[in-house]
Protein backbone atom coordinates (compact mmCIF):
# COMPACT_ATOMS: atom_id res chain seq x y z
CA UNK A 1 0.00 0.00 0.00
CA UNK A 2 1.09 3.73 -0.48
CA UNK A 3 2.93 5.39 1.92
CA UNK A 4 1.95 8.47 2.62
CA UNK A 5 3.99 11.20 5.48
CA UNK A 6 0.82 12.79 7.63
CA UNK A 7 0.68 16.64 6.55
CA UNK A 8 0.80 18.58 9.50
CA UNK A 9 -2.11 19.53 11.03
CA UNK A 10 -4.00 22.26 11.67
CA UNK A 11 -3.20 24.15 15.05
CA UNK A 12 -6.12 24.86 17.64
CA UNK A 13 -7.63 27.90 16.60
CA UNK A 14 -8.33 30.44 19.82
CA UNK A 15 -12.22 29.84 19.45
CA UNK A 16 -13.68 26.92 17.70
CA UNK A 17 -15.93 28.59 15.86
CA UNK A 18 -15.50 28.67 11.91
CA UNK A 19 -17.04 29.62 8.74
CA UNK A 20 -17.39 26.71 7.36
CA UNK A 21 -17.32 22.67 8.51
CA UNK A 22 -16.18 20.17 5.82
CA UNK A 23 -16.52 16.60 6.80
CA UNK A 24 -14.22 14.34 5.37
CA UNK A 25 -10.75 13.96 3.20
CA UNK A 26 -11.37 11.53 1.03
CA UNK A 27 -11.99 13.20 -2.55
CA UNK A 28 -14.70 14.97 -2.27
CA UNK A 29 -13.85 16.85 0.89
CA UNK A 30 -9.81 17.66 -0.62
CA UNK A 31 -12.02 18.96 -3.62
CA UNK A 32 -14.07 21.00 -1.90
CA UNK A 33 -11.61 22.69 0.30
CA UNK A 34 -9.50 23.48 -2.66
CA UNK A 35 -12.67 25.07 -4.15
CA UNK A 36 -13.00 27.35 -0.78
CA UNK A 37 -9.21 28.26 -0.29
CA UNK A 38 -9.18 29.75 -4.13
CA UNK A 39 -12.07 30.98 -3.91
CA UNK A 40 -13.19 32.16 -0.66
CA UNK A 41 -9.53 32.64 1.07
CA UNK A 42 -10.92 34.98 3.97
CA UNK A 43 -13.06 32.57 5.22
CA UNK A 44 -12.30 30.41 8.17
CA UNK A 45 -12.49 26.43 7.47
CA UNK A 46 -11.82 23.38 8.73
CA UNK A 47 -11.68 19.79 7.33
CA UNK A 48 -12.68 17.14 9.75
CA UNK A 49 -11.25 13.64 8.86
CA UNK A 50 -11.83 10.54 11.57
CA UNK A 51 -8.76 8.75 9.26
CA UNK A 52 -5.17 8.61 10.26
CA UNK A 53 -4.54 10.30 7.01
CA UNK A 54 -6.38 11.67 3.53
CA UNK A 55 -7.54 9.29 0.65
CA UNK A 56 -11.12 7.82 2.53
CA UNK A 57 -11.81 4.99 0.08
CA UNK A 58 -8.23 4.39 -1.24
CA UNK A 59 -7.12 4.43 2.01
CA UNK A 60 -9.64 2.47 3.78
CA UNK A 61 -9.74 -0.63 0.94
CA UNK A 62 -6.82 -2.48 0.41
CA UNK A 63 -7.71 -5.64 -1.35
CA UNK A 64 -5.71 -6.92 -4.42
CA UNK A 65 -5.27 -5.11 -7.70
CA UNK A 66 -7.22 -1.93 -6.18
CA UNK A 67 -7.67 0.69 -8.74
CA UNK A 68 -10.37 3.19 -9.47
CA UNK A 69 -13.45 2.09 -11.70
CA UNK A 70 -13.19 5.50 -13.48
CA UNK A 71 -10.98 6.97 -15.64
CA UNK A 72 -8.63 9.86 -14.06
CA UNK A 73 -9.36 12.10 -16.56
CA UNK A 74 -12.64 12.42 -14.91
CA UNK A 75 -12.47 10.75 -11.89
CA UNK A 76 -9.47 13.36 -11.43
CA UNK A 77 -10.24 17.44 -10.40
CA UNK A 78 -11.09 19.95 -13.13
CA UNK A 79 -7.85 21.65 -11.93
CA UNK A 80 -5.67 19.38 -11.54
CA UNK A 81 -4.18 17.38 -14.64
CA UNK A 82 -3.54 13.74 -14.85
CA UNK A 83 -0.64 12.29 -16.81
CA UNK A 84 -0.99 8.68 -15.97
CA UNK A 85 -2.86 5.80 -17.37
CA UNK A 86 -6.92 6.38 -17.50
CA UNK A 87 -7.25 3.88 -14.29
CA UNK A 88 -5.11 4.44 -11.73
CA UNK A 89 -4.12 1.88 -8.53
CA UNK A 90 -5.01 3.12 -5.27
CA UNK A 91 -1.20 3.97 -4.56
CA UNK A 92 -1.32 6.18 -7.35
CA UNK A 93 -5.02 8.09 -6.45
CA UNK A 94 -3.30 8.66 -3.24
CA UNK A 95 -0.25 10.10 -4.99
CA UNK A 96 -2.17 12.10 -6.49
CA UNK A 97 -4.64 13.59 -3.96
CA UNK A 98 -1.01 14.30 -1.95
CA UNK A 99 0.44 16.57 -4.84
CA UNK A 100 -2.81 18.51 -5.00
CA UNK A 101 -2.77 19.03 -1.21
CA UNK A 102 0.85 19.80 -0.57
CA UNK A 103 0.93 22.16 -3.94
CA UNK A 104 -1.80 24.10 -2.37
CA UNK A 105 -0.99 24.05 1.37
CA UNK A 106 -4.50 22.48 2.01
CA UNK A 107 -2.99 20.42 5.03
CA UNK A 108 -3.44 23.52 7.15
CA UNK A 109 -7.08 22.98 6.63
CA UNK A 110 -7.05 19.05 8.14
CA UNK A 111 -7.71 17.96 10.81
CA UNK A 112 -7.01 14.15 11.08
CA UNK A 113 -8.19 11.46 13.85
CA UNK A 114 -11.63 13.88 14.12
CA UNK A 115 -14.34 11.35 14.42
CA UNK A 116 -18.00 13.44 14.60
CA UNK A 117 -20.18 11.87 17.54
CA UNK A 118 -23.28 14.44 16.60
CA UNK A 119 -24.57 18.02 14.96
CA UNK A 120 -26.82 20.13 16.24
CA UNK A 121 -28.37 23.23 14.07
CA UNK A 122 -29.81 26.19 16.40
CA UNK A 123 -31.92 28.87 14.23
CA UNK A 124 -31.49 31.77 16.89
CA UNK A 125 -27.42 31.64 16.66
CA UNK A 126 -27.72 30.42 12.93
CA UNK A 127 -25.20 27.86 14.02
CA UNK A 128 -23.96 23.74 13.58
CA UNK A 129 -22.74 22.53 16.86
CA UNK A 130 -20.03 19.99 15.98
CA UNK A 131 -19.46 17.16 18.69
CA UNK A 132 -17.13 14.40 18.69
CA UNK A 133 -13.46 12.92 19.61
CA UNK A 134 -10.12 12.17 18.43
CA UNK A 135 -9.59 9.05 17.77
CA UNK A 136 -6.10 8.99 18.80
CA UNK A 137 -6.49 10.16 22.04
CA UNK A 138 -10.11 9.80 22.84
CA UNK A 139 -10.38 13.46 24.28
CA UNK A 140 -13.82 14.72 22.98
CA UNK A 141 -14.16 18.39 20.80
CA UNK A 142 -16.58 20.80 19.59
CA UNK A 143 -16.29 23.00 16.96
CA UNK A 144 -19.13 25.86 16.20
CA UNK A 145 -19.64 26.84 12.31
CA UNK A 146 -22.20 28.39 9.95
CA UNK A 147 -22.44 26.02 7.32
CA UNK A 148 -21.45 22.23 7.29
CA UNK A 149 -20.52 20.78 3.62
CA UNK A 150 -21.19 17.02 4.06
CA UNK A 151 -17.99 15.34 1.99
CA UNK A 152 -17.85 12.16 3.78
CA UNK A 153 -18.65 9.61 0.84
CA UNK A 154 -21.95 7.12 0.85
CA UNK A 155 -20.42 4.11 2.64
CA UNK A 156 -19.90 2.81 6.01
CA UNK A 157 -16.04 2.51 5.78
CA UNK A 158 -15.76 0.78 9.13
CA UNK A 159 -17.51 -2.68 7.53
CA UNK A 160 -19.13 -3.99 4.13
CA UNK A 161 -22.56 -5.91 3.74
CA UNK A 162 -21.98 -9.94 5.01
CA UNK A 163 -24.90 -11.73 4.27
CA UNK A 164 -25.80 -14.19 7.14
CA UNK A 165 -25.22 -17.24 4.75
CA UNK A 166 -26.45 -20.79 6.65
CA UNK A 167 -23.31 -22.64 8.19
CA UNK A 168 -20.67 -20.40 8.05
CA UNK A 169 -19.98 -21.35 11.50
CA UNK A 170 -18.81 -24.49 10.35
CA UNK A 171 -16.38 -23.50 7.37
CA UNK A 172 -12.78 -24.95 8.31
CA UNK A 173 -11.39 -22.23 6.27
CA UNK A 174 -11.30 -18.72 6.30
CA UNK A 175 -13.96 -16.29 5.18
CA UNK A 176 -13.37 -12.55 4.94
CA UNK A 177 -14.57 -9.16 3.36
CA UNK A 178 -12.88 -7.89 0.21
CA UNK A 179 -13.26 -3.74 2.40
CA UNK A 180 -11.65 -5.24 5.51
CA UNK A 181 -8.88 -7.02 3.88
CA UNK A 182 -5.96 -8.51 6.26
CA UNK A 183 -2.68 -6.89 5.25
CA UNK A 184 -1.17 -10.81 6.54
CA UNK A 185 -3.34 -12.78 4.10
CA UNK A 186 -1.33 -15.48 1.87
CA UNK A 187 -3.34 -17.04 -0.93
CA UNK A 188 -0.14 -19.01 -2.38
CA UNK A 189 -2.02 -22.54 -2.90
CA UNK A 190 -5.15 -21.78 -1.82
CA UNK A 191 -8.17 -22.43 -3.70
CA UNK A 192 -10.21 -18.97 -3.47
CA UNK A 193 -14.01 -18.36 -4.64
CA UNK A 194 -14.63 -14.76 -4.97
CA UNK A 195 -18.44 -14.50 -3.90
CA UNK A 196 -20.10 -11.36 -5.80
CA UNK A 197 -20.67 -9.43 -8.99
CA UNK A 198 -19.40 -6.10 -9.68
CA UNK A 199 -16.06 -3.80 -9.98
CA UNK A 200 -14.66 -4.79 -6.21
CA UNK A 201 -14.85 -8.16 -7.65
CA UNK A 202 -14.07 -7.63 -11.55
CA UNK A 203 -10.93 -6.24 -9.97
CA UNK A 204 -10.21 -8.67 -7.94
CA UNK A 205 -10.41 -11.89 -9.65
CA UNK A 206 -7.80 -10.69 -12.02
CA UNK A 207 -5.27 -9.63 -9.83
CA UNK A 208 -5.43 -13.06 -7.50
CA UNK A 209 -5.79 -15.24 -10.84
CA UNK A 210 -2.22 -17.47 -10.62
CA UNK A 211 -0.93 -16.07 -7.27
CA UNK A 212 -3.59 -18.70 -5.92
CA UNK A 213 -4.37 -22.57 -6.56
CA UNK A 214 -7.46 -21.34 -8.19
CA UNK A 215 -10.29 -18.75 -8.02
CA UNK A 216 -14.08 -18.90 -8.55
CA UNK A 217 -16.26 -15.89 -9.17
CA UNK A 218 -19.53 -16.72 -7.10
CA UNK A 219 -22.50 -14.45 -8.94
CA UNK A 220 -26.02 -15.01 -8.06
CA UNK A 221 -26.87 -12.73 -11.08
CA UNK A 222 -24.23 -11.63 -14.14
CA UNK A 223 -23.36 -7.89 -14.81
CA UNK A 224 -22.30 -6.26 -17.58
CA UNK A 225 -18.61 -5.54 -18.31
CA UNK A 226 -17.33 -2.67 -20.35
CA UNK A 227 -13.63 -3.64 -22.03
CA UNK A 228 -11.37 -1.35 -23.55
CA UNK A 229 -7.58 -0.63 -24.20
CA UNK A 230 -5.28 0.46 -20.81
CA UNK A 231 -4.57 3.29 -22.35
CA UNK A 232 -6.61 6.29 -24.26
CA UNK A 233 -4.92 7.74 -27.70
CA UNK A 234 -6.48 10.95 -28.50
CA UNK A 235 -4.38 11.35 -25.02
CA UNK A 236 -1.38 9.65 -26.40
CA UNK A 237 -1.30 11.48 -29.54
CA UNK A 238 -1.54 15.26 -28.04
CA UNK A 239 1.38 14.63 -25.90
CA UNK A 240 3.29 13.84 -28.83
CA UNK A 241 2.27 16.69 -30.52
CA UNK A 242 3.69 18.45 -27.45
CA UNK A 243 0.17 20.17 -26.36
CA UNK A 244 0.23 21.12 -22.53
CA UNK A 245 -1.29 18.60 -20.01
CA UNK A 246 -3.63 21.12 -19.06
CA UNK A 247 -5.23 21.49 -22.15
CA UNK A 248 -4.83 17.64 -22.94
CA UNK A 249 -6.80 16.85 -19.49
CA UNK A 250 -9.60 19.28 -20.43
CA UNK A 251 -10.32 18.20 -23.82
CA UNK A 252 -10.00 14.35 -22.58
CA UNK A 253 -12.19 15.18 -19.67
CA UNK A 254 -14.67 17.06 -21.87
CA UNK A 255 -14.50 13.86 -24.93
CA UNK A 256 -14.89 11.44 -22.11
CA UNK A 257 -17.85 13.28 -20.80
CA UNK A 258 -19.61 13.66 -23.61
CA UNK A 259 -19.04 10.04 -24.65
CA UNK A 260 -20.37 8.88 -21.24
CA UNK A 261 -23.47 11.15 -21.73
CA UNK A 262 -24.22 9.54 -24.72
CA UNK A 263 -23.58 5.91 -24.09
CA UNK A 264 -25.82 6.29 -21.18
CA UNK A 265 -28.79 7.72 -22.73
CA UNK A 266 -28.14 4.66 -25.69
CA UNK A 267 -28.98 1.87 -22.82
CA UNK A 268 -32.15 3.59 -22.42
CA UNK A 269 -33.19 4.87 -25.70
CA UNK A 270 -31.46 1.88 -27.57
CA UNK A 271 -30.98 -0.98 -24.70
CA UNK A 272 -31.10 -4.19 -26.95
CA UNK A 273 -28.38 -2.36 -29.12
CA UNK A 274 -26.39 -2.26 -26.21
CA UNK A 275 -26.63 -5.17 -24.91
CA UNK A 276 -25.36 -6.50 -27.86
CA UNK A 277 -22.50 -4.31 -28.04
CA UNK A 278 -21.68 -5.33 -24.79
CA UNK A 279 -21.63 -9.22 -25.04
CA UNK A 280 -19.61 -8.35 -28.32
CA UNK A 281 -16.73 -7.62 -26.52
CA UNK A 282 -16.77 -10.42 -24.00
CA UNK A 283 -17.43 -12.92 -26.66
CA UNK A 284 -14.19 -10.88 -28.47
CA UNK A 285 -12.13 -12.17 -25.41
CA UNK A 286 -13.44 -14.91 -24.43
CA UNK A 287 -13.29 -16.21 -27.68
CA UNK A 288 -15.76 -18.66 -29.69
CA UNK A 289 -15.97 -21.69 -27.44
CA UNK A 290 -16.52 -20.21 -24.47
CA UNK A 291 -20.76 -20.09 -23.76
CA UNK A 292 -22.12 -16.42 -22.44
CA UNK A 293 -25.04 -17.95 -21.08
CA UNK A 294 -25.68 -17.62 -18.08
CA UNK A 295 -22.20 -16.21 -16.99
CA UNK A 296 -22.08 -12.75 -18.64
CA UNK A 297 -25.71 -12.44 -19.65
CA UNK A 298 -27.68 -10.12 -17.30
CA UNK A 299 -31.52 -10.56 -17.48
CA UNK A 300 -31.60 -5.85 -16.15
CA UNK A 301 -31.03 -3.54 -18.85
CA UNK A 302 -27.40 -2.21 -19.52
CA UNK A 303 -27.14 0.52 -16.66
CA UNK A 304 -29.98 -1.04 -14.47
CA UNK A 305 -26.77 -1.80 -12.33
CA UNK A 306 -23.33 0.00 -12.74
CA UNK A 307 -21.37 -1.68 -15.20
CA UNK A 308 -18.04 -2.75 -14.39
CA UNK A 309 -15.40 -1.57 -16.58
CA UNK A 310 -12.43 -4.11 -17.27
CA UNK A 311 -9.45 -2.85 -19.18
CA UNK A 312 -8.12 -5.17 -21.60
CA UNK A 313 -10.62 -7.61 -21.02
CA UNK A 314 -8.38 -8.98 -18.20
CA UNK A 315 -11.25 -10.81 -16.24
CA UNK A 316 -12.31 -12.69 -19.41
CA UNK A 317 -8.84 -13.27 -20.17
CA UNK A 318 -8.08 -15.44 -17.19
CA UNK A 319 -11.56 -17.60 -17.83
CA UNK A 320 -10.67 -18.36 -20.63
CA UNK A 321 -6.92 -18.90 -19.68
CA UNK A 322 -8.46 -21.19 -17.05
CA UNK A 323 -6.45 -19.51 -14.00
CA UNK A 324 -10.75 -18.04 -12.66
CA UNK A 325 -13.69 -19.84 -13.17
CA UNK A 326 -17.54 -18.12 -13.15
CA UNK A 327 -20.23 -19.65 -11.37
CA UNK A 328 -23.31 -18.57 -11.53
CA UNK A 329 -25.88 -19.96 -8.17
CA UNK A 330 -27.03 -19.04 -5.16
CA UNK A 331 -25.86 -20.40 -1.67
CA UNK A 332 -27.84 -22.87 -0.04
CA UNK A 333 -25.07 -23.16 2.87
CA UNK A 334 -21.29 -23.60 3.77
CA UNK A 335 -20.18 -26.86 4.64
CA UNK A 336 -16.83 -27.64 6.42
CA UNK A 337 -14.88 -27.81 3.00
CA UNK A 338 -17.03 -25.01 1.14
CA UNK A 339 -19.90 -24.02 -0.07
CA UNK A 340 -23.07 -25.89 -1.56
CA UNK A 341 -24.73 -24.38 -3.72
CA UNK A 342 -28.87 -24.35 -4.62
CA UNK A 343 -27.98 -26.73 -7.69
CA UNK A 344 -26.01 -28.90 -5.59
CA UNK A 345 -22.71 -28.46 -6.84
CA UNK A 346 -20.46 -28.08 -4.33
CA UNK A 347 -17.42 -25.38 -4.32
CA UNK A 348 -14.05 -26.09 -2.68
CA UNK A 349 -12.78 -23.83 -1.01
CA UNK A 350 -9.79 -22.83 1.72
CA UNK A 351 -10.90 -18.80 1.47
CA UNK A 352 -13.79 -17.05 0.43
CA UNK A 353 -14.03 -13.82 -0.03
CA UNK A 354 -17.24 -11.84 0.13
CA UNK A 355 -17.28 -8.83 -2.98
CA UNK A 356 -20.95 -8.50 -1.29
CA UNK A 357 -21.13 -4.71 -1.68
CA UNK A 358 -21.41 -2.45 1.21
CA UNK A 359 -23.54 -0.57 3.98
CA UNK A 360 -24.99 3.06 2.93
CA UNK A 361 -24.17 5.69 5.07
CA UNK A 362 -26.60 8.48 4.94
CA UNK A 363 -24.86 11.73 6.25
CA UNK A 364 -21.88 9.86 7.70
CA UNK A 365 -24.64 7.49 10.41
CA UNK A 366 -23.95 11.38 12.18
CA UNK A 367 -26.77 11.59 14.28
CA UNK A 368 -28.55 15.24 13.49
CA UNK A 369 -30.59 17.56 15.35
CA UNK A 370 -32.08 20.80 14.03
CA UNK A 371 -33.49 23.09 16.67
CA UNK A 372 -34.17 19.98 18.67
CA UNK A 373 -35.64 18.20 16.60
CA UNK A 374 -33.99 14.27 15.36
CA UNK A 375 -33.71 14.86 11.90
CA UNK A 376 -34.84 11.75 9.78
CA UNK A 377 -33.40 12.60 5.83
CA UNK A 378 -35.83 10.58 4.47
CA UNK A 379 -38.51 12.92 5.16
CA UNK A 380 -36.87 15.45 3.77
CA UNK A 381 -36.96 16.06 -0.34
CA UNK A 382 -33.76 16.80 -1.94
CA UNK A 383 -32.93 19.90 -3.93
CA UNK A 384 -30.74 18.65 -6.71
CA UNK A 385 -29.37 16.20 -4.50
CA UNK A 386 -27.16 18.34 -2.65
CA UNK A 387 -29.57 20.48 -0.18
CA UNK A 388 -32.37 18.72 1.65
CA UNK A 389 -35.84 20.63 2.68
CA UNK A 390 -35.73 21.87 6.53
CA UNK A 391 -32.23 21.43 6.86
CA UNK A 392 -30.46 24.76 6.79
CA UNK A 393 -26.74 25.74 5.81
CA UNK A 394 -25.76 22.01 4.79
CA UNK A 395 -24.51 20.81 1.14
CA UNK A 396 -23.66 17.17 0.85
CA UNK A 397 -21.98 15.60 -2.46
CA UNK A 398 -23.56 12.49 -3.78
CA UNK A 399 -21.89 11.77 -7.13
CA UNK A 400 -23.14 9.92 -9.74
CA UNK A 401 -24.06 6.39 -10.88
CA UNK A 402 -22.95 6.64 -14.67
CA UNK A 403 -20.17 8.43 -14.37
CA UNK A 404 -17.11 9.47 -12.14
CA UNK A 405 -18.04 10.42 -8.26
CA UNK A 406 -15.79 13.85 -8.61
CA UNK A 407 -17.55 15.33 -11.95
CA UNK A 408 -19.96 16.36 -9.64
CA UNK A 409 -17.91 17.44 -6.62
CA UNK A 410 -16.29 20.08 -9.09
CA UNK A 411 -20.06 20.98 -10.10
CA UNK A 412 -21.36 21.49 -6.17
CA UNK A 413 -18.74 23.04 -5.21
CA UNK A 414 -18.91 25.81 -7.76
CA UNK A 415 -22.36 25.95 -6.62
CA UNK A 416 -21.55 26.51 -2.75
CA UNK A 417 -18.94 29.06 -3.37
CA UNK A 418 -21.83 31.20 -4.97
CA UNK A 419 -24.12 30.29 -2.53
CA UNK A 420 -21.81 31.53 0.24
CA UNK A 421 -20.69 34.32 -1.36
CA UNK A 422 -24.19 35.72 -2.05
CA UNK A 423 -25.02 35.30 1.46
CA UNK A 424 -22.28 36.99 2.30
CA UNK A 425 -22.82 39.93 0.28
CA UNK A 426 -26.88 40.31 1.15
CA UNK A 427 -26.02 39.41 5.13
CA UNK A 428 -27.93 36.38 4.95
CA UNK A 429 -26.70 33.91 8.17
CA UNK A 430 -29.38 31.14 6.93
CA UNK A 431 -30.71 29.25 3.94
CA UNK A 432 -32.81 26.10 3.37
CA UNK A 433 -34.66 25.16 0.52
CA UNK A 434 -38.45 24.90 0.71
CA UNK A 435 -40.96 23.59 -1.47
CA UNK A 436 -42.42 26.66 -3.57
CA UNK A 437 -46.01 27.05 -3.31
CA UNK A 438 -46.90 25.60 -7.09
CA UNK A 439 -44.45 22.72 -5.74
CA UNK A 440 -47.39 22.09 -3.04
CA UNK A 441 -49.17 19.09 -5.13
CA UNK A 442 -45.92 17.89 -6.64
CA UNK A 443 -45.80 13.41 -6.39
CA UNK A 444 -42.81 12.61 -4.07
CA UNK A 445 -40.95 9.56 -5.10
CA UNK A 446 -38.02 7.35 -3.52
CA UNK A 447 -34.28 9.43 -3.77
CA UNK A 448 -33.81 7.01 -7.19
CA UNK A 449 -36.56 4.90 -9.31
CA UNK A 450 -35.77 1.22 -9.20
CA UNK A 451 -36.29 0.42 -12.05
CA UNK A 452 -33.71 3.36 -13.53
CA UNK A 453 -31.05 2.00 -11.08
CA UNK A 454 -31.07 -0.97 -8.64
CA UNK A 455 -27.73 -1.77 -6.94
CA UNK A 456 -28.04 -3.73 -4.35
CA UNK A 457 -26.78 -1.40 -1.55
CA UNK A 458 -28.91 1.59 -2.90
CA UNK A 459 -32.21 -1.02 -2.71
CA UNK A 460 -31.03 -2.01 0.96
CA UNK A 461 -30.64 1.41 2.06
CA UNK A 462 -33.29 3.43 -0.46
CA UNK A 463 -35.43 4.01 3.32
CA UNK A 464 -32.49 6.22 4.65
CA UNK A 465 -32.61 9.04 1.65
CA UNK A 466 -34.59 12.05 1.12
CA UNK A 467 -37.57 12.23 -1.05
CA UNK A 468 -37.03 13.34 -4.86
CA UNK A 469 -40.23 15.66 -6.50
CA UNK A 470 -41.34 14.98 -10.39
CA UNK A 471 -39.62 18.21 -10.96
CA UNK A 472 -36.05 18.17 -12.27
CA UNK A 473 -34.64 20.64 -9.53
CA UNK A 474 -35.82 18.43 -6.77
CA UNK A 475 -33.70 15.22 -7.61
CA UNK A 476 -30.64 14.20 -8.35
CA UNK A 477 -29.65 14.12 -11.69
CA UNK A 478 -27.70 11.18 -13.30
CA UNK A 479 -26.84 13.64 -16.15
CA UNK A 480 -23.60 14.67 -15.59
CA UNK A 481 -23.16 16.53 -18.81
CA UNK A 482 -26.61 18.25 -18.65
CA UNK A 483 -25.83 19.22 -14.86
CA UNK A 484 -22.46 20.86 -16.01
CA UNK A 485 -25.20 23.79 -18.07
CA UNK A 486 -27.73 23.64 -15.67
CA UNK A 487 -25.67 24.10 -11.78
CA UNK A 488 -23.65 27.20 -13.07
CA UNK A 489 -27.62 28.55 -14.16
CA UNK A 490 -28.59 27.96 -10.92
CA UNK A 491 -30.43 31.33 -9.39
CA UNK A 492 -29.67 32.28 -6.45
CA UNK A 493 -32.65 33.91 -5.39
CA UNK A 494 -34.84 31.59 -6.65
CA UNK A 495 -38.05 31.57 -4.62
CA UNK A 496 -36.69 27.34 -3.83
CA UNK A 497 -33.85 29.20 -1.80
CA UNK A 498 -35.01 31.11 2.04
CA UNK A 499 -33.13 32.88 3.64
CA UNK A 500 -32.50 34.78 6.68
């Protein structure tokens, strides 16, 4: 795993009470705080991290061959250019995410080993109250701010989803999860079966393939795998025509975008078309003798689940190599040696490794309070996804399904600059969005339709979001390259915004 040095930290200020609150340093929250110190240097800001260091996700997961999903060219910030390979290991993410905080001095911000225990909004001092403890030394803190920016990701980093699968208790080998993998972990000889569907385990299964006796891919149900070449050309070819990396990165990231856009739409307005683009490729690598049914033939439409993307067709590659094999069954129970499946067949197995997905974590599991009063999200209806009705001075990033989780950091946080800005200039202390009154008879409808996008951890967890309207501005988009027009259009005082 990359090593990292700890960036200083930020010294006690003389009152803990600051402008703004961003929780987390994973990369949303070192986006957002770049956004603030370039664009709003005279306000006062803290970054609140309950991590030994930055990188959230690519710091907590350290599982074989883990790389981003995304290419870096938008998976990367608007501002800061990548020069790598389009996927990029977690050692390199974290590389990185240091350059862009040491180059800009954002470890004054930071705050590390800050672990937040509860927040509390009170109207009459237009305040957050910020409670928790350091996780280092277990002393408890409390910092005072006007607006909280929610940057913490959508996970539970602490443990993924286990399902409670019938005689596991009696497994003589070892069973772990692919989040909370054990740095001491040898798999030389072992026979390994890899029990999920999806890019933990699409990433997975390829890097394990021939350090181990064998691995098995475990799928109840197939997904859809995207292949392409490790490397992108229209990239390749501008550097050799000498063009700076700045401009290569934003007309990449723009190409990219655009091409993601329009793919996605396609497995809507043309799904069977893309379906059979799709099990093109994977017959392309698997080659002619190798059957797609019922391995790599989903029964959802192409985007009904995120597809995994797979660069050089490496997963195929070792099935058809024979160092993986692809199962696809459901667990009836674990016996001493393995696993026996619904079928019957029976796995071997020394280690299995659950690729089951993860828990949601709505708002960090912080418990909130606003004047008093528990605040349950999921009452709430969401304002483009980032503001939530009745909750006042709090932005949270939720990125997107189709495309790369930052795209849309860069787009909120262009979004709270202005917002902050504007209040600062009209004196405003407080803002919430409210419905409007010809928004009075709007339908209200779960955060995301289920049958537009189904993951398994979004269906386990759908209970914990807001409420979206049947009007664009109160949802969250899944169009990243409409939202990139419409957020910088946003009004300001539009009626949807209150202040005070």
């Amino acid at each position: 795993m990359f090593e990292t040095k700890i960036l200083p930290q930020a010294a006690d200020p003389e009152a803990e009470l600051v402008d703004v609150v961003i929780v987390g340093a994973g990369m949303s929250g070192i986006g957002a705080v770049w956004h603030l110190a370039q664009r709003l240097p005279g306000l006062r800001f803290v970054v609140l991290e309950a991590l030994e260091s930055f990188g959230g996700t690519w710091r907590v997961h350290r599982y074989p061959g883990i790389r981003s999903d995304s290419d870096l060219y938008t998976y990367g910030y608007s501002f800061k250019p990548w020069t790598g390979a389009p996927l990029a290991t977690a050692e390199e993410i974290l590389g990185y995410m240091q350059e862009v905080i040491e180059e800009n001095d954002l470890g004054r911000f930071i705050r590390y080993h800050h672990r937040i225990t509860g927040a509390h909004w009170d109207s009459a001092s237009a305040r957050w109250t910020i409670e928790g403890c350091h996780t280092d030394t277990g002393t408890s803190f409390q910092i005072q701010t006007g607006f909280l920016w929610m940057c913490q990701g959508y996970y539970r980093h602490a443990e993924g989803h286990m399902p409670d699968w019938p005689g596991m208790e009696h497994f003589g080998g070892r069973i772990i999860h692919a989040q909370t993998w054990p740095d001491e972990l040898d798999l030389t000889g072992q026979r390994v079966v890899v029990i999920g569907a999806g890019a933990t385990a699409a990433t997975l299964v390829p890097a394990i393939a021939g350090r181990c006796a064998h691995v098995t891919l475990l799928q109840r149900s197939p997904i859809y795998y995207r292949s392409g070449r490790f490397a992108l050309p229209m990239a390749e070819e501008l550097r050799e025509l000498r063009v700076p990396e700045e401009w290569i990165h934003e007309i990449v990231r723009r190409k990219i975008q655009y091409e993601q856009a329009k793919f996605a739409r396609r497995s809507f307005t043309e799904p069977e078309a893309v379906k059979a683009e799709l099990l093109a490729q994977a017959r392309e690598h698997l080659g002619p003798d190798h059957p797609l049914d019922p391995h790599f033939t989903p029964s959802h439409r192409p985007w009904q689940q995120r597809i995994a993307f797979i660069p050089d067709g490496d997963l195929f590659r070792c099935v058809r190599e024979g160092t993986a094999s692809v199962v696809t069954d459901t667990v009836e129970c674990f016996t001493e040696c393995g696993i026996r499946l619904s079928s019957g067949q029976e796995l071997q197995a020394d280690i299995v490794v659950a690729a089951t997905g993860f828990h949601l974590s709505v708002l960090g599991d912080i418990p909130f309070e606003v004047d008093g009063q528990k605040l349950d999200l999921a009452q709430t209806v969401t304002y483009r996804g980032m503001m939530f009705t009745g909750v006042p001075n709090l932005a949270w990033v939720f990125g997107y399904f189709r495309a790369a989780w930052t795209l849309r950091v860069d787009l909120v946080a262009d979004f709270v600059c202005r917002l902050l800005e504007h209040m600062r200039q009209t004196g405003a202390r407080q803002v919430e969005v409210a419905l409007r009154p010809e928004d009075a008879e709007m339908p209200l409808h779960s955060w995301t339709d289920p049958e537009d996008f189904n993951p398994g951890y979004l269906m386990r967890g759908l209970h914990l979001l807001p409420k979206r309207g049947a009007k664009p501005e109160w949802g969250h988009s899944q169009d990243h390259w409409e939202d990139g027009k419409t957020f910088p259009a946003i009004a300001l005082t539009d009626p949807v915004f209150v202040y005070r």
